[in-house]
PDB file of N, CA and C in Angstrom:
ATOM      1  N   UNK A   1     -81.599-249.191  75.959  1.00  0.00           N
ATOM      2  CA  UNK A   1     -82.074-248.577  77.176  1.00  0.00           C
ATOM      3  C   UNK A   1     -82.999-247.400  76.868  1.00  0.00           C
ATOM      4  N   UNK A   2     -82.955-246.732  76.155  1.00  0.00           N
ATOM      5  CA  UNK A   2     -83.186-245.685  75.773  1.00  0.00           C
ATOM      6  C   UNK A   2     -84.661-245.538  74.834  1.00  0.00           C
ATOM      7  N   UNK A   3     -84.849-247.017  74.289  1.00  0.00           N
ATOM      8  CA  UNK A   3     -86.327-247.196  73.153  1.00  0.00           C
ATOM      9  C   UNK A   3     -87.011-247.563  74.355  1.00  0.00           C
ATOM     10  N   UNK A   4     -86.990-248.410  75.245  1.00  0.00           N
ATOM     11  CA  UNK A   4     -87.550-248.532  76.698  1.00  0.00           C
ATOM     12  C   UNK A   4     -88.173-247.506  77.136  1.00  0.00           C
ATOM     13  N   UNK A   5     -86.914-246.520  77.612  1.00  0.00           N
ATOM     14  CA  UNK A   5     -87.824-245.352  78.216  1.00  0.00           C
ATOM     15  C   UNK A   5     -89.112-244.794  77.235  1.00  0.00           C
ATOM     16  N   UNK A   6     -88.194-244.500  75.635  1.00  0.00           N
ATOM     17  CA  UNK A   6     -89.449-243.917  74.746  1.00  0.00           C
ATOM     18  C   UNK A   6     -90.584-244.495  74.634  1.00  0.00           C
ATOM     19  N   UNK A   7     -90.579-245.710  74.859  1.00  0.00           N
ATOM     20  CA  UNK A   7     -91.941-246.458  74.808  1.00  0.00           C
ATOM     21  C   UNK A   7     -92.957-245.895  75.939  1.00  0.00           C
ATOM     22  N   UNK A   8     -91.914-246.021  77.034  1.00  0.00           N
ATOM     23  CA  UNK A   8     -92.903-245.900  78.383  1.00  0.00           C
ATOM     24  C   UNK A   8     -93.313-244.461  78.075  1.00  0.00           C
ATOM     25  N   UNK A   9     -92.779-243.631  77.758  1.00  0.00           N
ATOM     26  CA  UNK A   9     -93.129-242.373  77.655  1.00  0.00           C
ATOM     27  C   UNK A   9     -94.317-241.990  76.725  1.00  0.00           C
ATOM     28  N   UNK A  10     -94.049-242.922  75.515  1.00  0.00           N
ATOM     29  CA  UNK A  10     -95.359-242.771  74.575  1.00  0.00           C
ATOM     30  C   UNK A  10     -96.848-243.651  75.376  1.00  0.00           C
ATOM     31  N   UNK A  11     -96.454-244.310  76.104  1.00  0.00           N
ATOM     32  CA  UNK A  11     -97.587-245.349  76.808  1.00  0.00           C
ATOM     33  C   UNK A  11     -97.880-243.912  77.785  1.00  0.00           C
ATOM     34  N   UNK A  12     -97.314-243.351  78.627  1.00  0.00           N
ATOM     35  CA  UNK A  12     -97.844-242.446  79.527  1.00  0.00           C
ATOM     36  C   UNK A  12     -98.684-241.324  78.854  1.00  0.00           C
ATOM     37  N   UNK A  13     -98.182-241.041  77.629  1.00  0.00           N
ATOM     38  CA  UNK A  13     -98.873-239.722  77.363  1.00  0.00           C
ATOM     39  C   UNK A  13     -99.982-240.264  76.084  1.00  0.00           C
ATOM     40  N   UNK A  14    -100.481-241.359  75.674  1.00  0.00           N
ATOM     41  CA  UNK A  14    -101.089-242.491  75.275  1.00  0.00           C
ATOM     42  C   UNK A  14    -102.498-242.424  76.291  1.00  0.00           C
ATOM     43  N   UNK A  15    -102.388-242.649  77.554  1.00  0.00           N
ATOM     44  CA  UNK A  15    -103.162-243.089  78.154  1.00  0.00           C
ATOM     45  C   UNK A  15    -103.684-241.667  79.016  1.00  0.00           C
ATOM     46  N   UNK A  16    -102.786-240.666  78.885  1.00  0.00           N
ATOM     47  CA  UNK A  16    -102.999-239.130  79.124  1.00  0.00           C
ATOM     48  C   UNK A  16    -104.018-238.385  78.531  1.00  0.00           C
ATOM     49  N   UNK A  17    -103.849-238.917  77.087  1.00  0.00           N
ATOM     50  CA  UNK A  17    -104.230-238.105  75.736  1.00  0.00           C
ATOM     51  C   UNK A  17    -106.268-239.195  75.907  1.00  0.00           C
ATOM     52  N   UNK A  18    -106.417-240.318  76.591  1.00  0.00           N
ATOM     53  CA  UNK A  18    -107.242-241.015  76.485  1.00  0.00           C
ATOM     54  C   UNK A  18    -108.457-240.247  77.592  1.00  0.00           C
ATOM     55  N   UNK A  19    -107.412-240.237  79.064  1.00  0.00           N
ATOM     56  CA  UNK A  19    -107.716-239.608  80.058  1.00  0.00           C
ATOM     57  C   UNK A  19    -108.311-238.246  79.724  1.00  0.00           C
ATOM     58  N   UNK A  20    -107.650-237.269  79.068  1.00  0.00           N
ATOM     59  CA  UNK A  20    -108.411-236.236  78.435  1.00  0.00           C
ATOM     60  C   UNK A  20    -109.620-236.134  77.694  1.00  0.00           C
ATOM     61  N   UNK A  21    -109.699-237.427  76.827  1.00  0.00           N
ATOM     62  CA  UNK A  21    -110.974-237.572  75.884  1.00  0.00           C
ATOM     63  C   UNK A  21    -112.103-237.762  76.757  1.00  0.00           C
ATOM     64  N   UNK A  22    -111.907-238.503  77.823  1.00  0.00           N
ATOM     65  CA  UNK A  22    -113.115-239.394  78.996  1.00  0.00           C
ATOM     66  C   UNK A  22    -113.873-237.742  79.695  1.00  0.00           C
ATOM     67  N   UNK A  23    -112.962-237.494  80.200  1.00  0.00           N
ATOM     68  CA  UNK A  23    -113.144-236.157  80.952  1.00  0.00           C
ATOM     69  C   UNK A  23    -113.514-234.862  79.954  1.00  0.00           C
ATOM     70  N   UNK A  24    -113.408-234.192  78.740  1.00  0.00           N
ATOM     71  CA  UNK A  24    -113.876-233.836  77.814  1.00  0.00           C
ATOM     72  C   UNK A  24    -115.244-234.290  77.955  1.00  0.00           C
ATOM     73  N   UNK A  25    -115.696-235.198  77.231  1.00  0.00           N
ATOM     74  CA  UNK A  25    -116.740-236.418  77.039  1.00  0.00           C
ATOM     75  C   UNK A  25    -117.729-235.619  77.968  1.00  0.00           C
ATOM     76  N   UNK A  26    -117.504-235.481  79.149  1.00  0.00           N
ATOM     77  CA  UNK A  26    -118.281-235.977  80.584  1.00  0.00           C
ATOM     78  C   UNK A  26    -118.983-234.152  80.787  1.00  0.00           C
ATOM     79  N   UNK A  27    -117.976-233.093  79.894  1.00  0.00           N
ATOM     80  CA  UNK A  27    -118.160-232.174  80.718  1.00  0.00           C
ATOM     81  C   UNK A  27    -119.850-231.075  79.797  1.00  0.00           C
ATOM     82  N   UNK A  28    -120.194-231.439  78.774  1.00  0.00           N
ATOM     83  CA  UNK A  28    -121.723-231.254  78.568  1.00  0.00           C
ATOM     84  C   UNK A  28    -122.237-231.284  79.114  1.00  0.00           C
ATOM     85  N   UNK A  29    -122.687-232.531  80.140  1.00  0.00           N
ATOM     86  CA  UNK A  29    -123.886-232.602  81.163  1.00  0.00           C
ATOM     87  C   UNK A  29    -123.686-232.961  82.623  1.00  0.00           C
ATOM     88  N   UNK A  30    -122.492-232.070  82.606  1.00  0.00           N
ATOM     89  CA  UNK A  30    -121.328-232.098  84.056  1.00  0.00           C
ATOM     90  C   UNK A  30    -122.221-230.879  85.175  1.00  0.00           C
ATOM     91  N   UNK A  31    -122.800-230.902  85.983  1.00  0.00           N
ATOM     92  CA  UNK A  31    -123.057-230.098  87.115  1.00  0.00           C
ATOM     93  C   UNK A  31    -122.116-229.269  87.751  1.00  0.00           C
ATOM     94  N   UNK A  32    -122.345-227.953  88.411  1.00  0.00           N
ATOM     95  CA  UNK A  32    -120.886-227.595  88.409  1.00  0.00           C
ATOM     96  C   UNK A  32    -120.248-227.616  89.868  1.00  0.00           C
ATOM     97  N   UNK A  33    -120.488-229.113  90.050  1.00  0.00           N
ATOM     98  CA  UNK A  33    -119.506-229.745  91.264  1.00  0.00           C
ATOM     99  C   UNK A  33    -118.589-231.034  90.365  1.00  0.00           C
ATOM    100  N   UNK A  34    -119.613-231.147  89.400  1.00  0.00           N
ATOM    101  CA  UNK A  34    -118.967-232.003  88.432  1.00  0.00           C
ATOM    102  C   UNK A  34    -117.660-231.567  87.736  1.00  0.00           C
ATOM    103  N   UNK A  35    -117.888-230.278  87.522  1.00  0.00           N
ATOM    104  CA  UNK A  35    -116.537-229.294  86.635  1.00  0.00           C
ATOM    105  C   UNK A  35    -115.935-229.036  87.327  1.00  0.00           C
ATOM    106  N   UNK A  36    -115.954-228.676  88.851  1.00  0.00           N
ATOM    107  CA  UNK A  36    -115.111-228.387  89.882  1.00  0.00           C
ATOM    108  C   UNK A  36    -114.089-229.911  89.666  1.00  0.00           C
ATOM    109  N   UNK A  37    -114.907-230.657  89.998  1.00  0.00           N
ATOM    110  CA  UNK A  37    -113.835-232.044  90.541  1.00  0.00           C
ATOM    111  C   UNK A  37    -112.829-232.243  88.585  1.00  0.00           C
ATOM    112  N   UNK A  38    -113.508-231.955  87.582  1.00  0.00           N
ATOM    113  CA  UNK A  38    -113.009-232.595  86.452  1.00  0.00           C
ATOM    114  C   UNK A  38    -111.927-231.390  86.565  1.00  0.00           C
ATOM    115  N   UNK A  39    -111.773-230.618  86.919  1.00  0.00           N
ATOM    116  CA  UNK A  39    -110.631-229.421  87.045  1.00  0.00           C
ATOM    117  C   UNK A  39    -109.693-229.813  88.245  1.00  0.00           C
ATOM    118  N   UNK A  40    -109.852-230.274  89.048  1.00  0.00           N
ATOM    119  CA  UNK A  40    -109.390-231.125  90.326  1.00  0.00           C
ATOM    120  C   UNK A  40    -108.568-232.435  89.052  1.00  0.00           C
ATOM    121  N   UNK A  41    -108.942-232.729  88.672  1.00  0.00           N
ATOM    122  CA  UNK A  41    -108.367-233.954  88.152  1.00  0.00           C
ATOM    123  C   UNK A  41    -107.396-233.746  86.901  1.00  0.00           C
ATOM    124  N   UNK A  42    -107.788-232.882  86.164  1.00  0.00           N
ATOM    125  CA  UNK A  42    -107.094-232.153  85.223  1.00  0.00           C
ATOM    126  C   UNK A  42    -105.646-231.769  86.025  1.00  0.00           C
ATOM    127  N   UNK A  43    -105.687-231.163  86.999  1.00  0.00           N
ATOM    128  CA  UNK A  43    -104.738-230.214  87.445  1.00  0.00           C
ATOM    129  C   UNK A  43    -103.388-231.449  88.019  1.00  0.00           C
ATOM    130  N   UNK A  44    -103.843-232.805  88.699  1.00  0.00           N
ATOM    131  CA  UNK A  44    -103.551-233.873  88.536  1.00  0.00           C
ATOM    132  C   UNK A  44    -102.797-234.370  87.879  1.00  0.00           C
ATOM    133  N   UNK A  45    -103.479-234.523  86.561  1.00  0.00           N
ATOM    134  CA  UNK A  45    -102.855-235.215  85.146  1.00  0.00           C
ATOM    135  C   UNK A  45    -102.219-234.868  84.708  1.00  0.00           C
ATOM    136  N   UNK A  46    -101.946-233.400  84.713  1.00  0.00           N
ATOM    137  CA  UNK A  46    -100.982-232.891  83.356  1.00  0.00           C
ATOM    138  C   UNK A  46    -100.235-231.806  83.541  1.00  0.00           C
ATOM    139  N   UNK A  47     -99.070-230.688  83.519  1.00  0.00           N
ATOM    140  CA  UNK A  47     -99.031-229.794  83.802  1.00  0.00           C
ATOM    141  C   UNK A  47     -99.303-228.576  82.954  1.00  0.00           C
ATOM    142  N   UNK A  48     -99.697-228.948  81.587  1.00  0.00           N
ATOM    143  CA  UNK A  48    -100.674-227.874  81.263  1.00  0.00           C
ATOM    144  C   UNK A  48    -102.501-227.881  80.951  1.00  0.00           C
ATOM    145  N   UNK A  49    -102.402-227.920  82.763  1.00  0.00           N
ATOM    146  CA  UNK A  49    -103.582-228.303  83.149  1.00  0.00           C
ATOM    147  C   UNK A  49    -104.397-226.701  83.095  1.00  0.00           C
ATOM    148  N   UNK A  50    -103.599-225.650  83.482  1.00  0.00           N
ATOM    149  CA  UNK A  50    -104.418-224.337  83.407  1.00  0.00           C
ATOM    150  C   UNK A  50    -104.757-224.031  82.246  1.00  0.00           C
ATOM    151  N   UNK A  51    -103.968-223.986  81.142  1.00  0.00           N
ATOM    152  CA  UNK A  51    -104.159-223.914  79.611  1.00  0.00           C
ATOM    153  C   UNK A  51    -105.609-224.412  79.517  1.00  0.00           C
ATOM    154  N   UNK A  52    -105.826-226.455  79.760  1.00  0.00           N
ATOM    155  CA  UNK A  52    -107.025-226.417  79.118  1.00  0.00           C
ATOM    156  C   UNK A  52    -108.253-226.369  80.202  1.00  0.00           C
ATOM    157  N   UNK A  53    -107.773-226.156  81.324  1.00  0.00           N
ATOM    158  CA  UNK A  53    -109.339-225.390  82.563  1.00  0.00           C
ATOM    159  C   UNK A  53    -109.967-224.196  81.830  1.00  0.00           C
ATOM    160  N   UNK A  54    -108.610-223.522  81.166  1.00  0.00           N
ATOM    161  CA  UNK A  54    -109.345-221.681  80.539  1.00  0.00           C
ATOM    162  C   UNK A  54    -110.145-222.150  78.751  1.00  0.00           C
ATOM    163  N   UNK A  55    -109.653-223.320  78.498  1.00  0.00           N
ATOM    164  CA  UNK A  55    -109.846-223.459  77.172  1.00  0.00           C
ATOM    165  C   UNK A  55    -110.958-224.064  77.096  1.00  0.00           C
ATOM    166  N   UNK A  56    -111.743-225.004  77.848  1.00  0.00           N
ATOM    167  CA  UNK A  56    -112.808-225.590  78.363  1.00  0.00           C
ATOM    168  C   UNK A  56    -113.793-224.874  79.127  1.00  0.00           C
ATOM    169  N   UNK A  57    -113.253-223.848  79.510  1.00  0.00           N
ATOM    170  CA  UNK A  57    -114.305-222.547  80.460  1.00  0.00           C
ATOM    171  C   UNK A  57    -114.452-223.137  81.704  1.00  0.00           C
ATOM    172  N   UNK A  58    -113.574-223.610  82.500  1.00  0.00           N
ATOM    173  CA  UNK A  58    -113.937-224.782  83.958  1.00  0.00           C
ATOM    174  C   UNK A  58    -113.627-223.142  84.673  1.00  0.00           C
ATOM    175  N   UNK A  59    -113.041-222.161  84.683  1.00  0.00           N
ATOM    176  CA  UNK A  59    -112.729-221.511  85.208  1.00  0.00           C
ATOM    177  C   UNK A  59    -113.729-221.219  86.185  1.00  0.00           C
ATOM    178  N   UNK A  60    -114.507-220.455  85.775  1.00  0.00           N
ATOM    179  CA  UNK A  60    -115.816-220.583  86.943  1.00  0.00           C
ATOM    180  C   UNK A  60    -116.471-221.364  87.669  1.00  0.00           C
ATOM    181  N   UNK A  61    -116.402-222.283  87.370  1.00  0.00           N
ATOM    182  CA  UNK A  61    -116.889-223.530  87.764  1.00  0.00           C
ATOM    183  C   UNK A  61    -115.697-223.767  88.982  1.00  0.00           C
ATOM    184  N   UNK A  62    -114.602-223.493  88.863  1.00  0.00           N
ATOM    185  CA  UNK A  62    -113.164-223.809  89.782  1.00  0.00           C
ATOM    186  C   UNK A  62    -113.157-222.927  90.682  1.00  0.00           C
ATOM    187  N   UNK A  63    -113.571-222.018  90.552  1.00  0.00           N
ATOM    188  CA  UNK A  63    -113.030-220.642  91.272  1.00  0.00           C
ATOM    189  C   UNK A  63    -113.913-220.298  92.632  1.00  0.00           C
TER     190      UNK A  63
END
């Protein structure tokens, strides 16, 4: 019961860790309605979503 859950858990944060790369990727030649929404989506995905808004500089772009 228990390798089940771990699986699903490695598949969620698998496809988390992917989700991060896409959105990363995007934010070079991101407009900053573009960084608004990729901070919108961040905040979404993960709960240490503020960590990487400040670590990425979306902050302004959010605010």
């Amino acid at each position: 019961m228990s390798a089940s859950e771990r699986r699903r858990e490695l598949r969620r944060r698998r496809s988390r860790q992917d989700k991060l790369t896409k959105l990363k990727a995007k934010l070079p030649k991101a407009t900053q309605s573009e960084k608004t929404e990729i901070a919108r989506k961040l905040r979404e995905l993960t709960p240490g979503a503020e960590e990487l808004i400040d670590r990425w500089q979306l902050v302004e772009a959010d605010r």
